[in-house]
Every structure is written in C-alpha cells, then in structure tokens.
C-alpha atoms as a PDB file:
ATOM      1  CA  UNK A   1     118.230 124.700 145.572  1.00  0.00           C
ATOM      2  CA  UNK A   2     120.092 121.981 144.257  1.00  0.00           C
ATOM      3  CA  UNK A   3     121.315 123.631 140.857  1.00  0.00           C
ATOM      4  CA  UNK A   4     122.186 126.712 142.683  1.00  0.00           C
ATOM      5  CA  UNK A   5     124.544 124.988 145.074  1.00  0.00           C
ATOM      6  CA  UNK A   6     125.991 122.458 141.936  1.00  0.00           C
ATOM      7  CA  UNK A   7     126.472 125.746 140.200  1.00  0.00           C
ATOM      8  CA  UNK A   8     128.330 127.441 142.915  1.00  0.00           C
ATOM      9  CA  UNK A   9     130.900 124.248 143.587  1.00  0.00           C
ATOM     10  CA  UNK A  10     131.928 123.747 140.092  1.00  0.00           C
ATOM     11  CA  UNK A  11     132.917 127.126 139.851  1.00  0.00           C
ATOM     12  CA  UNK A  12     135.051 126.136 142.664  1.00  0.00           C
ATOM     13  CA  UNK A  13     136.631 122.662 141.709  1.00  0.00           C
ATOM     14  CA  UNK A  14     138.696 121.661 139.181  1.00  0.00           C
ATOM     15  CA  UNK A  15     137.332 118.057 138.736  1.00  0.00           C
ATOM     16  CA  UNK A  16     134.198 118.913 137.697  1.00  0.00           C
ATOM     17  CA  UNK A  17     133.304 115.632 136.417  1.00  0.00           C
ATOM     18  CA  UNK A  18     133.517 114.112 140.079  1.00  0.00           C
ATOM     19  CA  UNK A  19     130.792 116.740 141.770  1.00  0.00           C
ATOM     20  CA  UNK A  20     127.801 115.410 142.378  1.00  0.00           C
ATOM     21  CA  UNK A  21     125.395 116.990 145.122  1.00  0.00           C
ATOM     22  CA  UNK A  22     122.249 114.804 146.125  1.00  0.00           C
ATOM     23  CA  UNK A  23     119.153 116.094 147.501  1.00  0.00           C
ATOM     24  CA  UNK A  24     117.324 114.777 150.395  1.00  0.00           C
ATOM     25  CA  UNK A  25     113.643 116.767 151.092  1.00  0.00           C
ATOM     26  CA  UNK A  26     110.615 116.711 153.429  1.00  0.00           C
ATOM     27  CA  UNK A  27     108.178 119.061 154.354  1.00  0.00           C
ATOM     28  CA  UNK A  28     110.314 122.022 156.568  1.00  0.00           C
ATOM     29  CA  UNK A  29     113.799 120.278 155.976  1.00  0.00           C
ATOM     30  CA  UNK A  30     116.469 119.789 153.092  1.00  0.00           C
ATOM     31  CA  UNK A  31     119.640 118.011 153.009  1.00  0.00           C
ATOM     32  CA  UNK A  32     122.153 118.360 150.143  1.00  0.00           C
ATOM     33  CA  UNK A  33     125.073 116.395 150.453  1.00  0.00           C
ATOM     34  CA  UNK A  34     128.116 117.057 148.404  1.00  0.00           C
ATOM     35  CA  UNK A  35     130.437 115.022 147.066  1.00  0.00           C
ATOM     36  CA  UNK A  36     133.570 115.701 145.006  1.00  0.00           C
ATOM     37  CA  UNK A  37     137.152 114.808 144.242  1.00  0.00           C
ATOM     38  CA  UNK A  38     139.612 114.423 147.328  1.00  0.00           C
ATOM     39  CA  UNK A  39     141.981 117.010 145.756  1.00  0.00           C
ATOM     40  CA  UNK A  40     139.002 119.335 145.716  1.00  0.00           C
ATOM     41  CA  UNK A  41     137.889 118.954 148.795  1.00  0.00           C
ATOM     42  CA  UNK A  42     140.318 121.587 150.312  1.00  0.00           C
ATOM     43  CA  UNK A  43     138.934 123.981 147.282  1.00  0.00           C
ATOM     44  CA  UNK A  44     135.470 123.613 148.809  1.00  0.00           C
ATOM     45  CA  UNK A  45     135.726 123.686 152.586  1.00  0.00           C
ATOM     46  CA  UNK A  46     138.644 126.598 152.492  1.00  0.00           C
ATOM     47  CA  UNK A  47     140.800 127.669 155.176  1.00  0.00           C
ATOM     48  CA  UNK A  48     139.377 126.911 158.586  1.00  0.00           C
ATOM     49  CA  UNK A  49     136.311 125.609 156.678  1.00  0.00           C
ATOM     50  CA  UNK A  50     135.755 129.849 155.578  1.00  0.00           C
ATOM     51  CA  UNK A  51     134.272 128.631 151.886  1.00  0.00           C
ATOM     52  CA  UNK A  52     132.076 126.187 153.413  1.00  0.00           C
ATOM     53  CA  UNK A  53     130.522 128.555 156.404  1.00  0.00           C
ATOM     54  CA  UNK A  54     129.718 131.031 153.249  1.00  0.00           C
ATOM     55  CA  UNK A  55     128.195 128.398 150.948  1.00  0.00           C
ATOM     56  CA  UNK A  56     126.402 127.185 153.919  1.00  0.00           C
ATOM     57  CA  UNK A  57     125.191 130.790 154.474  1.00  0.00           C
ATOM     58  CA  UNK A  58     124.449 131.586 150.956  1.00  0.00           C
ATOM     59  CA  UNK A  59     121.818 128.445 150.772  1.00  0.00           C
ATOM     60  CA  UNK A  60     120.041 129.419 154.316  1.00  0.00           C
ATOM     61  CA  UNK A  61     119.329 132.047 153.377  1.00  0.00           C
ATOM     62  CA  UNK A  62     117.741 131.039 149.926  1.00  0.00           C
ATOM     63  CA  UNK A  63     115.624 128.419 152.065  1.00  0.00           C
ATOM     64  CA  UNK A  64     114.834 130.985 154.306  1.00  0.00           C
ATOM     65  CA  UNK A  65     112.390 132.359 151.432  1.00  0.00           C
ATOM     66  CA  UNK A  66     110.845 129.319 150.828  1.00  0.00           C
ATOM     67  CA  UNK A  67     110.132 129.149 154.693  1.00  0.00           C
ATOM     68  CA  UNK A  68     112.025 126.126 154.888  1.00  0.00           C
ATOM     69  CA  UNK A  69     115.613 125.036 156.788  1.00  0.00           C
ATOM     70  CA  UNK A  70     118.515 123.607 155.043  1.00  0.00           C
ATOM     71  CA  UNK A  71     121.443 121.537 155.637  1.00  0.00           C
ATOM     72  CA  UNK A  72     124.998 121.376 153.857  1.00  0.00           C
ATOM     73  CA  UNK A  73     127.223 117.976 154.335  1.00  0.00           C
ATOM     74  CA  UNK A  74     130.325 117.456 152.458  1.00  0.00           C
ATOM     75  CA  UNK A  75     131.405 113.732 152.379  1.00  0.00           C
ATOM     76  CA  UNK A  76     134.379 112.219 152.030  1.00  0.00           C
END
C-alpha cells in the first residue's frame, strides 16, 4: 500500500526528494501519512482538495481487497 501511494505522489510533485509517506498498521486499520514540500502541497491536495478525494479513493479501494480500511493524512 505504501509504494503504491509513494508512487502515485511523486508523479505528482516536483520535489521529489522531500516526499516521504509513513505507514502506521494494525489488524483492520492503516494510516499513511504524507509528507512533502510546502510548494507541493497545492500539487497534491488540488483544487478544492479534488487530487486528494481521488488518491484517497484510489487507496480504499485497494484496502478494500485486503478486507481492511485505510486512512490518508497529509501534514504540514
């Protein structure tokens, strides 16, 4: 889960050296929280947070196979 979502935001940022994306599991849950440049940040969240809502939706539906829920938070 982790690689897929790293893979999908450095297609999206320019700082790619800056992304990091940490993974927090237990048995039903996962958290990934991402982290990347301020100047990106706009990149990954989109216009009235549009980019963000489809990443989010992209990944629930990849955890939704392993029977497991999933949670996206970008941090400042």
């Amino acid at each position: 889960m982790k690689e897929i979502l790293e893979t999908i935001i450095l297609n999206l940022v320019e700082n790619k050296n800056e992304v990091s994306v940490t993974s927090k599991e237990d048995e039903q849950n996962i958290t990934l929280e991402v982290k990347v440049a301020e100047s990106d940040m706009g990149r990954v969240i989109g216009k009235q947070g549009r980019i963000a809502k489809a990443i989010r939706t992209v990944m629930k539906s990849l955890a939704a196979r392993e029977h497991k829920r999933i949670s996206i938070e970008f941090l400042d």
